[in-house]
Protein backbone atom coordinates (compact mmCIF):
# COMPACT_ATOMS: atom_id res chain seq x y z
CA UNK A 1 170.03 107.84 37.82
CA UNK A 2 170.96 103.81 38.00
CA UNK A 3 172.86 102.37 35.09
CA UNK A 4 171.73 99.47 33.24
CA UNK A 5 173.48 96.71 35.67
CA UNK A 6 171.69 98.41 38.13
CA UNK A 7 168.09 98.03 37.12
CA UNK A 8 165.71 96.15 38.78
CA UNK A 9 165.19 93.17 36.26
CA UNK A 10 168.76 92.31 37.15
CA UNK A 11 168.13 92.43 40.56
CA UNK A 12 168.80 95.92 42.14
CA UNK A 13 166.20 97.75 43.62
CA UNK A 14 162.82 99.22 42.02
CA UNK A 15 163.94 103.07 40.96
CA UNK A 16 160.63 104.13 42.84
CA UNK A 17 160.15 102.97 45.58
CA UNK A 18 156.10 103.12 45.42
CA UNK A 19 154.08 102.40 42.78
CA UNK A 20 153.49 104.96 39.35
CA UNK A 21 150.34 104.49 38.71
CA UNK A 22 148.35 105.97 35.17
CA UNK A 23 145.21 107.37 36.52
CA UNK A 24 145.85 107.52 40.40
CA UNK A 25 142.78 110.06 41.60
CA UNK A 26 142.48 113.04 41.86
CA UNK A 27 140.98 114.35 44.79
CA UNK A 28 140.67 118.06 46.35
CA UNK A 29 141.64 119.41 49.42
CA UNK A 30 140.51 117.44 52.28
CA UNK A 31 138.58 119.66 54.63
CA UNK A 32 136.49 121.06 51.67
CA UNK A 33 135.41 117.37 50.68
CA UNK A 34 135.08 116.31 54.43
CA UNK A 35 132.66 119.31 54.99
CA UNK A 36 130.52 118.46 51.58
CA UNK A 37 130.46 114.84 52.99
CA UNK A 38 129.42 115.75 56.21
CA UNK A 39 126.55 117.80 55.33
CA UNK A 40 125.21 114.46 53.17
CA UNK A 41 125.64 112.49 56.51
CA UNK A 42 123.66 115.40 58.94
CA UNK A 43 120.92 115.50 56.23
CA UNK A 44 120.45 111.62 56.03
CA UNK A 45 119.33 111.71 52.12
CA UNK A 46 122.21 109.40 50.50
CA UNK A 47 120.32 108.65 47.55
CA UNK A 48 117.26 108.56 45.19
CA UNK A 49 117.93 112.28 43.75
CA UNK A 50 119.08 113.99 46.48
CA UNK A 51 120.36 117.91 46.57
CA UNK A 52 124.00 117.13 46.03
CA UNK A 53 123.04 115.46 42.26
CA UNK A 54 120.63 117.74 41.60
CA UNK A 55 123.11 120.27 42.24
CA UNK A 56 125.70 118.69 40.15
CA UNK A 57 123.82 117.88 37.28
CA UNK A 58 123.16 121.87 36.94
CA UNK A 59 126.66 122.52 37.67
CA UNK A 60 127.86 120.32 34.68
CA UNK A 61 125.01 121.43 31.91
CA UNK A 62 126.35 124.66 32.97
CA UNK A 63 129.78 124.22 32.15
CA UNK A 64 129.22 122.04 29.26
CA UNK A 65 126.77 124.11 27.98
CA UNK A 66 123.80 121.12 27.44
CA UNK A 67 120.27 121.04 28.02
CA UNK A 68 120.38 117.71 30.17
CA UNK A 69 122.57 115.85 32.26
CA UNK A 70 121.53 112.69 34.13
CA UNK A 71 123.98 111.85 36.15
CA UNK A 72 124.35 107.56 37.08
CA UNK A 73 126.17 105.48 39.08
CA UNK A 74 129.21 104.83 36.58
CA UNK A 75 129.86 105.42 32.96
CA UNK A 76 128.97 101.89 31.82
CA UNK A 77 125.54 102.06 33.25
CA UNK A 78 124.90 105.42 31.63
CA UNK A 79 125.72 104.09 28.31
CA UNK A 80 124.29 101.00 28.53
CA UNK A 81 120.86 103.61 29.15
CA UNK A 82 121.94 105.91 27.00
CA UNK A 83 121.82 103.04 24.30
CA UNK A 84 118.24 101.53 25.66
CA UNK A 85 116.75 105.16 25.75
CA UNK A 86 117.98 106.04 22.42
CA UNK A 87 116.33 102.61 20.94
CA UNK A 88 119.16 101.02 19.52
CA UNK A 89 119.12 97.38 18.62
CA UNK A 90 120.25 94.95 15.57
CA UNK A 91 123.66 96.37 15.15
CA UNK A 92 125.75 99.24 16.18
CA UNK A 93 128.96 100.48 14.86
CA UNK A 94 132.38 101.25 17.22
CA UNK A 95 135.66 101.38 17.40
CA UNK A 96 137.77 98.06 18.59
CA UNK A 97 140.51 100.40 20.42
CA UNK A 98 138.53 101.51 22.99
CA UNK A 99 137.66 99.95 26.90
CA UNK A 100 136.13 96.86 26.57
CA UNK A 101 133.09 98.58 28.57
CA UNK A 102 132.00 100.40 24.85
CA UNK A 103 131.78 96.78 23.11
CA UNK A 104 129.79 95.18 26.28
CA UNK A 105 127.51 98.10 26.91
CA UNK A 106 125.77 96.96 23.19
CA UNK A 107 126.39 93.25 23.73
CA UNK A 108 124.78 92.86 27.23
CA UNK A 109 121.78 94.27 25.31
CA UNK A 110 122.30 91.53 22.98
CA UNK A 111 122.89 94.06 20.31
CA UNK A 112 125.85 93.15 18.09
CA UNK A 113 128.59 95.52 17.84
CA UNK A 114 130.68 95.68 14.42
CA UNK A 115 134.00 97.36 14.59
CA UNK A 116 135.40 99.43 12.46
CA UNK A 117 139.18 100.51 11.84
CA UNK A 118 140.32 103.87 13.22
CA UNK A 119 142.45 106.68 11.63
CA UNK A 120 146.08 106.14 12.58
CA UNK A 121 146.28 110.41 12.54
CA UNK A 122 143.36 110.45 15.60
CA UNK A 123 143.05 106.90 17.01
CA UNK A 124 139.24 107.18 16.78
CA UNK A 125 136.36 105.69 13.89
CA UNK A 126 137.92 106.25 10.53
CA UNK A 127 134.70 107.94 9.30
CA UNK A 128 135.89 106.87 5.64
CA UNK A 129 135.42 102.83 6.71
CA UNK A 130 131.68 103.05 8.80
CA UNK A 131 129.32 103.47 5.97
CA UNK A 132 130.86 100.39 4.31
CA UNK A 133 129.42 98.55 7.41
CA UNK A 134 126.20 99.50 7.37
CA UNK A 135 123.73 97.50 6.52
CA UNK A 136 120.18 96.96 7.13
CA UNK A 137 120.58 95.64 10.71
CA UNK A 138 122.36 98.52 11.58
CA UNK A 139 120.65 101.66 14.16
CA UNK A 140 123.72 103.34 14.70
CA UNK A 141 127.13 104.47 15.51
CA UNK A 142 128.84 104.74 18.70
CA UNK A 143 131.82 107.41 18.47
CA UNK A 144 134.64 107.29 20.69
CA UNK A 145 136.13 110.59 21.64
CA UNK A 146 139.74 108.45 22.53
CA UNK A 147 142.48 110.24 24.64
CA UNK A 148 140.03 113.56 25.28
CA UNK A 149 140.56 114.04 21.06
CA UNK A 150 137.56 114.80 19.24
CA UNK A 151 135.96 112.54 16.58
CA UNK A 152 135.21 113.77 13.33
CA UNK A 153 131.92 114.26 14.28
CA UNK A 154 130.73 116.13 11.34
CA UNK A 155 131.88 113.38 9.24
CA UNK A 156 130.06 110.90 11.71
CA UNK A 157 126.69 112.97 11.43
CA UNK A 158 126.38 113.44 8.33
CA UNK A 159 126.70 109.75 7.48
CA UNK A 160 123.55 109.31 10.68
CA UNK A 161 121.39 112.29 9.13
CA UNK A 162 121.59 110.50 4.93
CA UNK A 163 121.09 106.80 6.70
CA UNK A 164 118.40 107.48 9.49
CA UNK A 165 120.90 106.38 12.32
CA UNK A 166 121.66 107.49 15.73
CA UNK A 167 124.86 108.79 16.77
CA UNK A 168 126.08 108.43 20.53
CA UNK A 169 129.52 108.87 21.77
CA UNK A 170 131.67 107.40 24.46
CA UNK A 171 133.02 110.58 25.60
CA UNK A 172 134.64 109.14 29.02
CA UNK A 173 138.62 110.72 28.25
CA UNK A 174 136.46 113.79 27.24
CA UNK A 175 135.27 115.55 30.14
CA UNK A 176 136.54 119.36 29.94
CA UNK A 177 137.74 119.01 25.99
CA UNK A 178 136.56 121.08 22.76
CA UNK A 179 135.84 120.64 19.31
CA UNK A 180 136.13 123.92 17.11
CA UNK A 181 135.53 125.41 20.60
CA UNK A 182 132.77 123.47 21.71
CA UNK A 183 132.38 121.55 24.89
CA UNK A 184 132.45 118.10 24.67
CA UNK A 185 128.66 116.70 25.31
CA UNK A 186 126.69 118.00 22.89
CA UNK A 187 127.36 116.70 19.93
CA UNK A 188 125.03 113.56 18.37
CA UNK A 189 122.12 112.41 19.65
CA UNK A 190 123.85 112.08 23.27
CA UNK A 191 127.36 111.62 24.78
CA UNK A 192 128.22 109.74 28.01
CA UNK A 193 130.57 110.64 30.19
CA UNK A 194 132.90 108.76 32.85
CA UNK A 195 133.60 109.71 36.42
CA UNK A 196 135.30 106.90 37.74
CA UNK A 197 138.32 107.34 40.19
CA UNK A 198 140.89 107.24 36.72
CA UNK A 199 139.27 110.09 35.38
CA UNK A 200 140.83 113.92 35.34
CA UNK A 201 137.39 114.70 36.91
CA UNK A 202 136.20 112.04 39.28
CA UNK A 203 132.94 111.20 41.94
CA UNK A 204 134.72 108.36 42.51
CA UNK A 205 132.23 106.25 40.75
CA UNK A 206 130.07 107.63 38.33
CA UNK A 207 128.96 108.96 35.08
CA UNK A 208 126.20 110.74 33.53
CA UNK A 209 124.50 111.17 29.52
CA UNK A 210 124.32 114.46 28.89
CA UNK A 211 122.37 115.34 25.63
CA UNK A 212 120.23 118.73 24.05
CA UNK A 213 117.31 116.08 23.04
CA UNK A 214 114.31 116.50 25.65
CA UNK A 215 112.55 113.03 24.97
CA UNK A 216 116.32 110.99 25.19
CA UNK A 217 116.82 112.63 28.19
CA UNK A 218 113.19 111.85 29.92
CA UNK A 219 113.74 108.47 29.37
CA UNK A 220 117.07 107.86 30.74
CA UNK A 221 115.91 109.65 33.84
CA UNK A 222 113.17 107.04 34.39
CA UNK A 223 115.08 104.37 33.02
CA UNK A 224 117.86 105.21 36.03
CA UNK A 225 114.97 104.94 39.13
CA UNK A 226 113.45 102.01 37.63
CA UNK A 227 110.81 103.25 35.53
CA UNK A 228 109.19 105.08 37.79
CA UNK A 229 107.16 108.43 37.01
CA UNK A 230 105.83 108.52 40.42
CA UNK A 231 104.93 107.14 43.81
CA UNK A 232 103.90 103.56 43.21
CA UNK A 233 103.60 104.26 39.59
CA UNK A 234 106.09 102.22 36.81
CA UNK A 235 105.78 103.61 33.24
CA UNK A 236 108.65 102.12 31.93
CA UNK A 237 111.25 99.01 32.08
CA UNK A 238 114.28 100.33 33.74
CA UNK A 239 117.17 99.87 36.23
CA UNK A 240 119.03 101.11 39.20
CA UNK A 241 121.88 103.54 37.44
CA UNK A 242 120.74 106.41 40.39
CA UNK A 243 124.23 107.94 41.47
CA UNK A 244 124.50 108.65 45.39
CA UNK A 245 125.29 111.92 47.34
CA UNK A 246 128.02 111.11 48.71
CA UNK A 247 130.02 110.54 45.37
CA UNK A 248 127.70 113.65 43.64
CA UNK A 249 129.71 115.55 46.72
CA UNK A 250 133.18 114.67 45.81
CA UNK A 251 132.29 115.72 42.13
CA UNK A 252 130.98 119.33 43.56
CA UNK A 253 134.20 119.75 45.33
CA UNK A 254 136.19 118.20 42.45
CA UNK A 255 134.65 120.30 40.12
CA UNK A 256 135.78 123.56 42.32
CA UNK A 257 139.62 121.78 41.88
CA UNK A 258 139.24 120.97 38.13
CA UNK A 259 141.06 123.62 36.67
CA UNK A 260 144.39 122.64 39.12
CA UNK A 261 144.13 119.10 37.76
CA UNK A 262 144.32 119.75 34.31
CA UNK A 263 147.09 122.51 34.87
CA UNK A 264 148.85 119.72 36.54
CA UNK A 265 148.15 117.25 33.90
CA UNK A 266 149.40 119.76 31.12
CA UNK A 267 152.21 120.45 33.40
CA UNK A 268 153.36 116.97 33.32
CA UNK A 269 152.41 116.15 29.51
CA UNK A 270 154.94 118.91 28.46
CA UNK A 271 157.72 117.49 30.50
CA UNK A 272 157.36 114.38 29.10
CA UNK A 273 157.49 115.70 25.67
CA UNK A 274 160.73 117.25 26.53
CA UNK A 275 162.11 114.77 28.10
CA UNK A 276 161.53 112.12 25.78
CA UNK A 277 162.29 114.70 22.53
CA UNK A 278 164.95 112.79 20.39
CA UNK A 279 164.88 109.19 22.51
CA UNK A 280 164.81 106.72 19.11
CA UNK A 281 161.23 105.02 18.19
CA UNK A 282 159.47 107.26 20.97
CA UNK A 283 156.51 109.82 20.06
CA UNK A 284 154.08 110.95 22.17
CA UNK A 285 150.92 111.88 21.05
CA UNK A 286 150.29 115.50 20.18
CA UNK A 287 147.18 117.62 21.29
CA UNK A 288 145.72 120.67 20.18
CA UNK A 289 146.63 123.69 21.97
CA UNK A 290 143.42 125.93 19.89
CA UNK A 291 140.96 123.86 21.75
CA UNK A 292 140.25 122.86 25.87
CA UNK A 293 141.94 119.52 26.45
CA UNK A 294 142.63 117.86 30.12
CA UNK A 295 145.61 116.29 28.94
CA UNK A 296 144.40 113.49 31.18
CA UNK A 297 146.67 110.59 29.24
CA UNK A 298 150.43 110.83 27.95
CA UNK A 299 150.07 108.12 25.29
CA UNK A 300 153.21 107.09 23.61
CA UNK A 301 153.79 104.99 20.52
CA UNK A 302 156.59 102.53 20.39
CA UNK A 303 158.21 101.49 17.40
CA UNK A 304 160.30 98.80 17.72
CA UNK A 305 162.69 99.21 14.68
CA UNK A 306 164.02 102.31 16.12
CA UNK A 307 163.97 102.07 20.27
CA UNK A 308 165.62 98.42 19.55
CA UNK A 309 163.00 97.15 22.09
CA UNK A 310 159.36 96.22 22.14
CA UNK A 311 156.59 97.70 23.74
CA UNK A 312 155.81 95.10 26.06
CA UNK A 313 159.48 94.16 26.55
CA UNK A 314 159.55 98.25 27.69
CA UNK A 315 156.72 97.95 29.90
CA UNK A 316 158.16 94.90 31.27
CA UNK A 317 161.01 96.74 32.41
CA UNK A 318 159.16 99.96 33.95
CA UNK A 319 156.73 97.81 35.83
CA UNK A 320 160.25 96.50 37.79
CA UNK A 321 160.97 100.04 38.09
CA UNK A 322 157.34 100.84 39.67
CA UNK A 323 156.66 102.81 36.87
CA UNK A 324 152.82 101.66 36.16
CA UNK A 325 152.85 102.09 32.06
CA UNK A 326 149.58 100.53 30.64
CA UNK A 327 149.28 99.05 27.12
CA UNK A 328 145.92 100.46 26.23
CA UNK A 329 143.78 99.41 24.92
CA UNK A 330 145.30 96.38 23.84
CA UNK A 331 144.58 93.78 22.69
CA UNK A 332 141.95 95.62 21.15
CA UNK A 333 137.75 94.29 22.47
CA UNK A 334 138.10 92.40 19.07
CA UNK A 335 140.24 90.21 20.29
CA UNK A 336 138.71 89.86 24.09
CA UNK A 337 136.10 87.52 24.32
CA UNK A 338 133.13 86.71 23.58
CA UNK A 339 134.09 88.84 20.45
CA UNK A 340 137.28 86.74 19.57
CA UNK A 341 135.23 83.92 19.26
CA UNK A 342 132.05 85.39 17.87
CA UNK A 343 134.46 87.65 15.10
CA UNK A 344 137.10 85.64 14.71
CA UNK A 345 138.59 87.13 11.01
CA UNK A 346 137.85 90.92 12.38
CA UNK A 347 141.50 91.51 13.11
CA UNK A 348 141.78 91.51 9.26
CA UNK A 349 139.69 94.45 8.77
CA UNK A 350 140.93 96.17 11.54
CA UNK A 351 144.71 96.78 10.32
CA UNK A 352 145.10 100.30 11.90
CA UNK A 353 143.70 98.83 15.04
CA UNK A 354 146.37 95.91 15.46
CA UNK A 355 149.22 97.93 14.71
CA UNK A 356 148.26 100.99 17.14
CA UNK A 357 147.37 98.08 19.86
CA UNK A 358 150.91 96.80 20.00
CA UNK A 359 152.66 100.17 20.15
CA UNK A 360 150.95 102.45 22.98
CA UNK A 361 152.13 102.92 25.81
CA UNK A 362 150.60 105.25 28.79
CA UNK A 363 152.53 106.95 31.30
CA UNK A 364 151.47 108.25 34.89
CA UNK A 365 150.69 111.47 34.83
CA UNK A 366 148.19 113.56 37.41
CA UNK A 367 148.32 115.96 40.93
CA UNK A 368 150.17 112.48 42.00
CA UNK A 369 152.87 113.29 39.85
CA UNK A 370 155.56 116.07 40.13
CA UNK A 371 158.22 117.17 37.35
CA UNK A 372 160.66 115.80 39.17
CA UNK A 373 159.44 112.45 38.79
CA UNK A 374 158.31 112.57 35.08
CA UNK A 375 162.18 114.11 34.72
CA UNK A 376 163.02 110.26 35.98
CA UNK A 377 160.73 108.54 34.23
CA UNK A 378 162.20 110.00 31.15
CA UNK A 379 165.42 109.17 31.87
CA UNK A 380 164.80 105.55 32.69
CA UNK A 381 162.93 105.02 29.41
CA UNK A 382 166.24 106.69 27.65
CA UNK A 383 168.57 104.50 29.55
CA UNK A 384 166.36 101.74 28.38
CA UNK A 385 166.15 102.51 24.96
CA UNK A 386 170.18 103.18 24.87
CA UNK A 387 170.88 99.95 25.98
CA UNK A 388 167.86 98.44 23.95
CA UNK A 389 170.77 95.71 22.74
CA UNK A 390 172.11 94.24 25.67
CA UNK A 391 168.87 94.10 27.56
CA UNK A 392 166.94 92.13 24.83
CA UNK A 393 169.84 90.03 24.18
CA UNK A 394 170.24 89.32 28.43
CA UNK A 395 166.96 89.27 29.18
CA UNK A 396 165.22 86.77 26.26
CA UNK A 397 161.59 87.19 25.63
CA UNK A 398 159.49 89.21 27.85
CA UNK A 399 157.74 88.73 30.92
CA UNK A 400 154.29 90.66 30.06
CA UNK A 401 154.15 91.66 33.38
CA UNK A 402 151.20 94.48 32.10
């Protein structure tokens, strides 16, 4: 390992020499994916429900153990359904520390989306704070299930079943996790999940709602294909959200692979959590070994009066390094536009949400990553955090290079 003089920022060489990335795919063996490809190409049926997504959607009610899955071109168009087909409008509660696509998916609908503070134990909707926003505009709640951790959804539901609202979740970190032993997907009215190339489980773009409720699911289905019930025949307003066979093939053979990728993901979360044990102001979030998880994101927190150095003066540094740390979800979609401007006093009812915003950190993780590499990674941030001193006082303010 470099010492401090040596670091990048001071003009020595990156310690990797490619790019870390959080959330570089994860893709199964080649020939296996090549073959499933090929067979879409011989048959010449790359879209409009073909026997690759029909074949996946079983797959995944099967292993989530729903009635429905409809699976879409990406996760933001199967929300943005999920929320049409579902009948929301007025306004819909959500969490602010989430990716901006939860906030938009309402707004593009022009529905209005009120955030509410999270619990600083679980990073997700502080179930005590959403029915003090509700009010008569309000149709319903959208939970996200942040990191792959469970929201309380009993909490959540009971609050929909007394007030007549509907309950969705964002359950894109989710895919493979438990609740009280569970799957993931069929909790609340619907959940929609996220397949896009970041994701532990990936069709390289994609997504689906899955969902136990017969009438949601109908509509999505023809809200995906345009409306359409039949040939020539348009019941119903709707879109183009059909996923393709080609990416419904790399989720069959990814699906085959997923239980390697989330060994290798747990394989790499526990070495960081060694190797980072005892370095001042660093924790990294905990998960819980009595349920399924695919330990998908190491998330850190960094607290500044103890590592001696800010978040974003850290990431600063590893990003010299070529170590690819994100600062999600920061700044929060409360303080992104158009919602700075439309909320512009929300960051003082969202407390929890500012302070968690400017302390997490991400690290790369994935069947990208080998424990000889988080083992460096580690090291680097303790070097860092060693020589917090002399690097803030050398270096002045940082860079933001995140």
């Amino acid at each position: 390992m470099k010492g401090i003089e040596e670091l990048a920022i001071f003009g020595g060489p990156p310690l990797f020499s490619e790019p870390l990335h959080v959330g570089r795919p994860n893709l199964p063996p080649r020939d296996g994916l090549l073959e499933r490809i090929g067979a879409v190409i011989d048959r010449r049926w790359l879209t409009n429900d073909g026997p690759c997504v029909r074949e996946l959607e079983a797959r995944l009610r099967d292993f989530l153990g729903v009635r429905h899955c409809v699976a879409m071109c990406n996760g933001t168009v199967a929300l943005e359904i999920a929320i049409r087909a579902a009948g929301l409008h007025g306004e819909v509660i959500v969490p602010s520390l989430t990716f901006i696509a939860t906030a938009h998916a309402l707004q593009w609908q022009q529905i209005t989306p009120v955030f509410c503070d999270i619990d600083p134990r679980t990073h997700n909707l502080d179930v005590a704070q959403v029915e003090a926003l509700i009010t008569p505009r309000t149709t319903g709640i959208i939970g996200v299930h942040l990191w792959g951790r469970p929201c309380d959804v009993e909490g959540l539901e009971r609050i929909a079943r007394r007030r007549e609202l509907t309950v969705l979740y964002d359950a894109a970190h989710a895919f493979g996790c438990s609740h009280r032993g569970r799957m993931i997907g069929g909790f609340g009215d619907g959940e929609v999940l996220s397949f896009h190339a970041t994701k532990v489980f990936t069709t390289l773009e994609g997504g689906a709602l899955v969902t136990n409720d017969d009438a949601l699911a109908g509509r999505a289905r023809l809200m995906r294909n345009f409306g359409f019930e039949g040939y020539d025949a348009v019941g119903y307003i709707g879109t183009n959200g059909k996923m393709n066979e080609v990416s419904a093939a790399v989720g069959l053979a990814s699906l085959e692979c997923f239980d390697a990728f989330v060994a290798a993901n747990r394989r790499n979360y526990e070495r960081y959590r060694q190797g980072l044990a005892g370095v001042p102001g660093i924790t990294v979030l905990r998960y819980d070994d009595a349920e399924r998880c695919n330990y998908q994101y190491v998330v850190t927190e960094v607290e500044e009066r103890l590592t001696g150095i800010g978040r974003d003066r850290l990431v600063d540094i590893l990003w010299a390094e070529n170590v690819m740390a994100r600062r999600y979800f920061y700044p929060g979609c409360h303080a992104m536009e158009p919602y700075r401007s439309y909320f512009p006093h929300a960051r003082l009812l969202l407390p929890e949400t500012e302070r968690l915003a400017a302390r997490l950190m991400t690290l790369p993780t994935g069947t990208a990553v080998d424990e000889a590499t988080v083992d460096r990674v580690c090291e680097l941030i303790r070097l860092v955090v060693t020589n917090s001193a002399v690097l803030e006082h050398t270096l002045g303010r940082p860079r933001l290079l995140a």
